[in-house]
Protein backbone atom coordinates (compact mmCIF):
# COMPACT_ATOMS: atom_id res chain seq x y z
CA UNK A 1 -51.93 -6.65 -72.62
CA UNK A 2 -50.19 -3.99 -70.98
CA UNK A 3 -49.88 -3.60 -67.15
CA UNK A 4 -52.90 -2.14 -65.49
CA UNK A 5 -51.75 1.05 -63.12
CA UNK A 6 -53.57 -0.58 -59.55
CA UNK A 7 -53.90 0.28 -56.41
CA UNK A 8 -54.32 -2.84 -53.79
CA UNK A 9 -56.12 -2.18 -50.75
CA UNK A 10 -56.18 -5.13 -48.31
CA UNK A 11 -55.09 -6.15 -44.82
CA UNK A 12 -54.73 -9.63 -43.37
CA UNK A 13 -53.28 -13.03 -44.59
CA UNK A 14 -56.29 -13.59 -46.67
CA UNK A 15 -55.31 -10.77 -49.11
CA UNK A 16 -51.64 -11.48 -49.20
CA UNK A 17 -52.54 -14.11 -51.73
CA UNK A 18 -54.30 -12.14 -53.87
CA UNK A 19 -51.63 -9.35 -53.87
CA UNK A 20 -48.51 -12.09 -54.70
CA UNK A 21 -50.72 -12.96 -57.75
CA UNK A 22 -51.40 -9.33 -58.93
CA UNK A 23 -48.04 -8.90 -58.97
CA UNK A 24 -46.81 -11.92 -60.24
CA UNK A 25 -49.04 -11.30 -63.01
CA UNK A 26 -46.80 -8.17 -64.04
CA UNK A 27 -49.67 -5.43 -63.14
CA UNK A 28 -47.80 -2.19 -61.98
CA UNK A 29 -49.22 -2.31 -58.24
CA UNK A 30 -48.06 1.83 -57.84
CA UNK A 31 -49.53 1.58 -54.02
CA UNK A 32 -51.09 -0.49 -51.41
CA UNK A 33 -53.18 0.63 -48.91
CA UNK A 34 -53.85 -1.14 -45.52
CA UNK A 35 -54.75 -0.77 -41.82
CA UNK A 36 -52.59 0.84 -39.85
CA UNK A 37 -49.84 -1.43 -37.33
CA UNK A 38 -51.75 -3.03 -34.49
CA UNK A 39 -50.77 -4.40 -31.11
CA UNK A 40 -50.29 -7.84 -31.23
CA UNK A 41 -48.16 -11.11 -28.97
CA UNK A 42 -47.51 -10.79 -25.91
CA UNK A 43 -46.42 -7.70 -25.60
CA UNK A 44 -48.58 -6.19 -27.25
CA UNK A 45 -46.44 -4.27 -29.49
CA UNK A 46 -47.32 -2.30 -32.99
CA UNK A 47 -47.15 -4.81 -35.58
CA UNK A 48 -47.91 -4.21 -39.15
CA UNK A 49 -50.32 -5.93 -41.05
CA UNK A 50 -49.68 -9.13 -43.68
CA UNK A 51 -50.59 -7.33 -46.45
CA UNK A 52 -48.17 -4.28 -45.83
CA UNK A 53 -45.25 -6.33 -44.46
CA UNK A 54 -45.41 -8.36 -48.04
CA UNK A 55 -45.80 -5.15 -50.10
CA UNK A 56 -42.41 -3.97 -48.14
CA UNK A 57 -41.01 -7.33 -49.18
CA UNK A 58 -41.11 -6.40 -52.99
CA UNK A 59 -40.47 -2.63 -53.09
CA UNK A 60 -44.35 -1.90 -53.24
CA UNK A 61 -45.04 1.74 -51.31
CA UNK A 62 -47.09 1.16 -48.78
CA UNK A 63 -49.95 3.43 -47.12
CA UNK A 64 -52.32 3.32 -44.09
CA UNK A 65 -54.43 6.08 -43.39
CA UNK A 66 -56.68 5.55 -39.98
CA UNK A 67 -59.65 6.66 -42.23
CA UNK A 68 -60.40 6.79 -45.87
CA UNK A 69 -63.39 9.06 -45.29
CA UNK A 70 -60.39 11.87 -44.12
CA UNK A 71 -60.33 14.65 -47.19
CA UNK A 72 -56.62 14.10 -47.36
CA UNK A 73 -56.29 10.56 -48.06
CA UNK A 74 -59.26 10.86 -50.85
CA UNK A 75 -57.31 13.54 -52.18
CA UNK A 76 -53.48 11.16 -52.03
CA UNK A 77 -55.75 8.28 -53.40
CA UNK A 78 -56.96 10.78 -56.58
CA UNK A 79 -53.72 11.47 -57.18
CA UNK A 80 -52.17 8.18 -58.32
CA UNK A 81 -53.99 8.40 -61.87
CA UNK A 82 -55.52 5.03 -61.43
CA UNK A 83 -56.68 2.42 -64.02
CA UNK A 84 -57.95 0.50 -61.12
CA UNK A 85 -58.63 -0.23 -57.28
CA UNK A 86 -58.66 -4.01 -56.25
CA UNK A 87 -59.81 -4.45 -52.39
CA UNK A 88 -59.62 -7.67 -50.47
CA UNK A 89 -60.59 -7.32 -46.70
CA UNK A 90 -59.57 -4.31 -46.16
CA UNK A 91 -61.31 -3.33 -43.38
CA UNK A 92 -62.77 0.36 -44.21
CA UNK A 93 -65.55 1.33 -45.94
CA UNK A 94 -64.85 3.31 -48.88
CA UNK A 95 -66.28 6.75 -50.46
CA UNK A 96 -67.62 7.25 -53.93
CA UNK A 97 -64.94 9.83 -54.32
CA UNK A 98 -62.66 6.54 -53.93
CA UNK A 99 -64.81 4.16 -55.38
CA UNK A 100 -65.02 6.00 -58.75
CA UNK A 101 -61.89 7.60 -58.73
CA UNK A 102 -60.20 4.49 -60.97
CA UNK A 103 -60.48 4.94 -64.66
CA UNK A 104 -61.92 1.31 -64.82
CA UNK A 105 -63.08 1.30 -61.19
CA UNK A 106 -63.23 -0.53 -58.34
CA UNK A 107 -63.37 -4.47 -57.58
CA UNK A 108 -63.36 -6.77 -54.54
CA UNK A 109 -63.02 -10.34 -53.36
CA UNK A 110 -65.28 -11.30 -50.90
CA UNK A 111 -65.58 -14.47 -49.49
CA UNK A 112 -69.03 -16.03 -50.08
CA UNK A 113 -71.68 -16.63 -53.44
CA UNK A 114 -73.18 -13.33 -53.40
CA UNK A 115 -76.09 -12.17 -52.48
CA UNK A 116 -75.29 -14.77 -49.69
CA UNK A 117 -73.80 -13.74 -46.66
CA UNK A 118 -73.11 -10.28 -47.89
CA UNK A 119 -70.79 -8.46 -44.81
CA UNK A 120 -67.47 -9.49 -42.11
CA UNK A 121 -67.75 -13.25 -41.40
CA UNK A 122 -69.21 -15.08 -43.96
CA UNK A 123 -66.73 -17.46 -43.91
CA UNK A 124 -67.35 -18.21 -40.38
CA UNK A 125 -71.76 -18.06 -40.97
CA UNK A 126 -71.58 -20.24 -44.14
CA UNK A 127 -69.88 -23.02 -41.78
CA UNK A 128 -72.12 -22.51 -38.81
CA UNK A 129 -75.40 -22.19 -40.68
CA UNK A 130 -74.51 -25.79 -42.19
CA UNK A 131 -74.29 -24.72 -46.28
CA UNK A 132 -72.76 -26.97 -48.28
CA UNK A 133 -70.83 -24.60 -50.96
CA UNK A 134 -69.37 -21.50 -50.80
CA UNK A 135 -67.28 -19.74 -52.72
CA UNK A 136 -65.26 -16.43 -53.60
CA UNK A 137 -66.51 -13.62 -56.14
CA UNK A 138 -64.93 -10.90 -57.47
CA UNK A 139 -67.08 -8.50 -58.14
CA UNK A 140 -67.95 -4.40 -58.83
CA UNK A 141 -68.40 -1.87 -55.93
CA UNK A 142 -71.16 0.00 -55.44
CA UNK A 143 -72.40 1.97 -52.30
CA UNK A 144 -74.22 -0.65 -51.24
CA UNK A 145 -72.77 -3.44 -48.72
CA UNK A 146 -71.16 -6.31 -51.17
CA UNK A 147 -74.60 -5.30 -53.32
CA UNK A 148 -72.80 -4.75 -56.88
CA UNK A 149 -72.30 -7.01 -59.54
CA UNK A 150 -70.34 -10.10 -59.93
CA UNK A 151 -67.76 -10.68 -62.66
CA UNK A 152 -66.00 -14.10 -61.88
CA UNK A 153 -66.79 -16.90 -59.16
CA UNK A 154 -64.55 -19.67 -57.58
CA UNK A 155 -67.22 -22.53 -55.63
CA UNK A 156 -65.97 -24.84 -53.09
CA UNK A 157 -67.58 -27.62 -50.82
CA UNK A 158 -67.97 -27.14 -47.38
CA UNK A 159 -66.77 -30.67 -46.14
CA UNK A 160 -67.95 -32.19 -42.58
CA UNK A 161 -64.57 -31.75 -40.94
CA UNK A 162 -63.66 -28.14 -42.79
CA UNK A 163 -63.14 -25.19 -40.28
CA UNK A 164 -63.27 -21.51 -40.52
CA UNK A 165 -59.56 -21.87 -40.65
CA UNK A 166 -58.77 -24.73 -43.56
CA UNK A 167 -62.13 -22.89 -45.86
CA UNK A 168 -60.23 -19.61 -45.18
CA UNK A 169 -57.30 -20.53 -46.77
CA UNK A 170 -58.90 -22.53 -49.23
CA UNK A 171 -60.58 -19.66 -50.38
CA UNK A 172 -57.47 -17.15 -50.38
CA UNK A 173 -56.12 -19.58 -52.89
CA UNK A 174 -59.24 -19.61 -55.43
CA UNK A 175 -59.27 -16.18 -55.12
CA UNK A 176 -56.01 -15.04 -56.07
CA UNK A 177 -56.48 -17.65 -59.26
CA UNK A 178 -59.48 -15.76 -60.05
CA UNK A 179 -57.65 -11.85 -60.30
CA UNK A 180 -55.54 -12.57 -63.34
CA UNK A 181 -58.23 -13.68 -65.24
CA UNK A 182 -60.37 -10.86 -64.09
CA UNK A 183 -57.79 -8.29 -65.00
CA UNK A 184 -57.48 -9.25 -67.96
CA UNK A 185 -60.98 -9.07 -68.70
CA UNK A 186 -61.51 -5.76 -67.61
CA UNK A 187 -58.79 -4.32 -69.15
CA UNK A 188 -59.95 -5.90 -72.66
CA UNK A 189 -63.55 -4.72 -72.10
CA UNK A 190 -64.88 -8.10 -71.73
CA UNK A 191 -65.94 -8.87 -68.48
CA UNK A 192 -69.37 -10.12 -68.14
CA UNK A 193 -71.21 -8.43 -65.00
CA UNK A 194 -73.95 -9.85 -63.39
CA UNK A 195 -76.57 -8.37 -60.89
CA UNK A 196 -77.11 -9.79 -57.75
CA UNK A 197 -80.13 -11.86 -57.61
CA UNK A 198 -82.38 -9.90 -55.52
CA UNK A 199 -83.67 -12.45 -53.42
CA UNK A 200 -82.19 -14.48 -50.83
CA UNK A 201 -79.48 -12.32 -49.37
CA UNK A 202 -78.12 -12.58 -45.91
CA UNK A 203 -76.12 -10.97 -43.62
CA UNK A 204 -73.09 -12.31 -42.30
CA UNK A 205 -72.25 -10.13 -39.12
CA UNK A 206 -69.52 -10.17 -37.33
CA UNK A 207 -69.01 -12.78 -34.63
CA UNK A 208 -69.77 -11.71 -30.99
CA UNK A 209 -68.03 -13.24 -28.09
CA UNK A 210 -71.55 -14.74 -26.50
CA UNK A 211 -71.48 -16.69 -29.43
CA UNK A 212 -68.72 -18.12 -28.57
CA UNK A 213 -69.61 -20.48 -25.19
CA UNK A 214 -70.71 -23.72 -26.17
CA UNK A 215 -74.42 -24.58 -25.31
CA UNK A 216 -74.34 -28.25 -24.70
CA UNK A 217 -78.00 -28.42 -24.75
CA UNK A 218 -78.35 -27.63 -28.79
CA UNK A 219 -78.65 -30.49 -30.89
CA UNK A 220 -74.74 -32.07 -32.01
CA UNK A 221 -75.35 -30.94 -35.56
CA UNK A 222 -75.34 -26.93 -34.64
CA UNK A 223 -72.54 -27.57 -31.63
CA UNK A 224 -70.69 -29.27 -34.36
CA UNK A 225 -70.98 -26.62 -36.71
CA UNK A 226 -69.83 -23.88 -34.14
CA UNK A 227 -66.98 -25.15 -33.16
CA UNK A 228 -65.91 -25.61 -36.87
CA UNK A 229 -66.81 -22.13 -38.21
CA UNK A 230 -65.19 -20.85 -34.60
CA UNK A 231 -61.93 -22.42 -35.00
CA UNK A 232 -59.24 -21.13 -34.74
CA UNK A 233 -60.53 -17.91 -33.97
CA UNK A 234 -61.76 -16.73 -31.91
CA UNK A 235 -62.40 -20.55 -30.59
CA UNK A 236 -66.09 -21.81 -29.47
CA UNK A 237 -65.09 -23.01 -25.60
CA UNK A 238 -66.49 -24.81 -22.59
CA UNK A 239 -65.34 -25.47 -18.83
CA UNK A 240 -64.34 -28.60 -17.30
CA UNK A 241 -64.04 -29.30 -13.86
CA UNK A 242 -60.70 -30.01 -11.90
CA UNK A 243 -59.19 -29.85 -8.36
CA UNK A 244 -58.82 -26.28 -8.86
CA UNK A 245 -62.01 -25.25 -10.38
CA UNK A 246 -63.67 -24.75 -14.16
CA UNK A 247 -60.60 -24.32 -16.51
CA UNK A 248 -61.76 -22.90 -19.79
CA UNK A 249 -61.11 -24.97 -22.71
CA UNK A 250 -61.60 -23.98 -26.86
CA UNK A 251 -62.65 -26.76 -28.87
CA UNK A 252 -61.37 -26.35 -32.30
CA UNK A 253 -61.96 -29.31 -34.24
CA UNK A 254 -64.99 -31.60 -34.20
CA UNK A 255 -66.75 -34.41 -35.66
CA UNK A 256 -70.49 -34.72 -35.59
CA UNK A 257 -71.29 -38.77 -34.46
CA UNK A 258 -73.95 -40.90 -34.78
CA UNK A 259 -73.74 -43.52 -31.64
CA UNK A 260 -76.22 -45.19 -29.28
CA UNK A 261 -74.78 -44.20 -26.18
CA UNK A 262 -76.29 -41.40 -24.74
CA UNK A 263 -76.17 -39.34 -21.33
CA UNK A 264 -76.69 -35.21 -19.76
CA UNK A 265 -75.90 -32.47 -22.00
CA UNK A 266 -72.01 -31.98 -21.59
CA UNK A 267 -71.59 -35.85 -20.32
CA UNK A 268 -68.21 -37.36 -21.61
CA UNK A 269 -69.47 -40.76 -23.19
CA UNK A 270 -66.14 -42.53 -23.77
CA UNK A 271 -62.45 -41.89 -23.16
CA UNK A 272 -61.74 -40.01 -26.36
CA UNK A 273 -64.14 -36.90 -25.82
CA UNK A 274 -67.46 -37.95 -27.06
CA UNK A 275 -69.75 -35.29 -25.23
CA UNK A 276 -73.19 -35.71 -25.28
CA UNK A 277 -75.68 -33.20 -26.69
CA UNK A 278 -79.36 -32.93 -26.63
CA UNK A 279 -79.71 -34.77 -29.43
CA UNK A 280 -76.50 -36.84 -30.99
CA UNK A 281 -73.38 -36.06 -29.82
CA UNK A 282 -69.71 -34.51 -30.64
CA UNK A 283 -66.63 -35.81 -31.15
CA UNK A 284 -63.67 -33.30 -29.47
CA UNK A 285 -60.59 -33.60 -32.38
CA UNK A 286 -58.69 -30.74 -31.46
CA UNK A 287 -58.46 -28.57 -27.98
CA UNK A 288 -56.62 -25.49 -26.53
CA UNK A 289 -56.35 -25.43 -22.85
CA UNK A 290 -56.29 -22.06 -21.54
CA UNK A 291 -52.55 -20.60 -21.40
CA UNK A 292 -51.69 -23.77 -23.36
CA UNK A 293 -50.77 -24.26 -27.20
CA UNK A 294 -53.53 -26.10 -29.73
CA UNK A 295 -53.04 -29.98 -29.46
CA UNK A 296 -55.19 -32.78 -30.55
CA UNK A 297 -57.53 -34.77 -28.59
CA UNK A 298 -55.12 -37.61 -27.88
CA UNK A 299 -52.27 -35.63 -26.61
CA UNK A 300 -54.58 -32.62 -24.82
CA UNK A 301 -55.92 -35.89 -23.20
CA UNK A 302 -52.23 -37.39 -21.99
CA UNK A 303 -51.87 -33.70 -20.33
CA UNK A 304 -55.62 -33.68 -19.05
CA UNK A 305 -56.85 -36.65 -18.55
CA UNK A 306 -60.91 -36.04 -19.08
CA UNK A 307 -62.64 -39.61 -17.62
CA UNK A 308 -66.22 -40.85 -19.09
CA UNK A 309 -69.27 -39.26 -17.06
CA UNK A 310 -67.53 -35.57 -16.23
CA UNK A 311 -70.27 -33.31 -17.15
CA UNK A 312 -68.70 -29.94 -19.36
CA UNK A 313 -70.31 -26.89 -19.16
């Protein structure tokens, strides 16, 4: 098969994969296109994005308009005499002037088994509403949010310990296994589409920062569930008490327990960060002390010593 003329449009780590594999598949990627440089670190200076620093790596021209809806970039995009757009998290909603401007058209990855969780976080919302699958899809674009058909799926487990982190990268991984294959198929004129089922979509919105304190008066199972699909970013926290006053701590790994001891919403139960819920409770695995780095429970607890019976809040 000869290589497809593509244009990759993508910003953050997630896509990197998917781009490496494009590429390494000998497709001629003529330009990518991703969100302009950011401030980032400590001092919050302009950084550019995964996706375009990787493209720079291997020669690939790189382009990041602050809007694709701008006449001017439609019109640059037109111009590359396409075969076909591939978008992973990009980050911009796209015209039809873009979306059909591809002689083959237009395809994404997006990170959940379509029509569920359809939008920004559904890595996060597959995690925190407790599902136990997910998966990637690449699939057609339409007008319609994450609405058009699907072409090839990747399905994964969502195990008891997995955070929005380790299913993220999982993910990135079945994804970029998925575009060769899907390339190939589209090219050839043999890709199967199929419409979304029309029942049973959700919405995965993005994640606001209330949702981010941790209630310790919901049941273990949904506390549990937050933290995971918070971690590492942007972190489901608490406050615990010291000499000073509250100190705000993120809890980014978790274990949901069964055990017969029980106590206050936000009571430690043991020396190992067994907090009580109002029903059940969580097991802490993994904390970030504010101004601190990420450690686990044992050595956040040799710096912080948390004693049974402090109450979090």
């Amino acid at each position: 098969m000869s290589a497809l003329r593509i244009a990759f449009m993508g910003t953050p780590h997630f896509a990197v994969v998917s781009l490496k594999a494009i590429v390494e598949a000998g497709h001629q990627v003529v330009c990518v296109y991703t969100q302009p440089p950011s401030p980032r670190g400590r001092g919050q200076s302009l950084q550019p994005s995964p996706v375009q620093v990787y493209a720079e790596s291997v020669g690939i021209p790189v382009r990041s308009p602050y809007s694709m809806k701008a006449p001017d970039a439609v019109e640059a995009f037109q111009a590359l005499d396409l075969d076909l757009a591939v978008v992973v998290a990009y980050g911009q909603i796209l015209l039809p002037a873009v979306l059909d401007t591809p002689r083959l058209g237009a395809f994404n990855l997006h990170g959940s088994l379509l029509p569920r969780w359809r939008g920004a976080a559904p890595i996060q919302r597959a995690i925190m509403a407790g599902d136990s699958e997910t998966g990637v899809q690449v699939m057609r674009m339409s007008a319609g949010l994450d609405e058009g058909p699907v072409l090839f799926t990747a399905r994964t487990p969502i195990g008891p310990e997995d955070t929005a982190g380790l299913l993220h990268d999982r993910l990135a991984e079945l994804g970029a296994g998925l575009w060769p294959l899907a390339l190939d198929a589209i090219a050839q004129g043999r890709a199967t589409e199929t419409p979304q089922a029309q029942d049973g979509a959700t919405y995965a919105r993005k994640i606001s920062p209330a949702e981010a304190r941790i209630d310790w008066s919901r049941p273990a199972e949904q506390i549990d569930r937050q933290i995971r699909g918070l971690s590492p970013f942007p972190g489901a926290w608490f406050e615990t008490p010291t000499a000073k006053g509250p100190v705000r701590v993120k809890a980014l790994g978790s274990r949901w327990e069964a055990t017969a001891a029980s106590g206050a919403p936000g009571q430690v139960l043991d020396d190992a960060l067994l907090v009580a819920c109002q029903t059940g409770a969580v097991r802490l695995t993994r904390l970030q002390r504010e101004g601190r780095s990420a450690a686990s429970a044992q050595d956040f607890l040799r710096g912080a010593p948390v004693k049974p019976g402090v109450r979090l809040s």
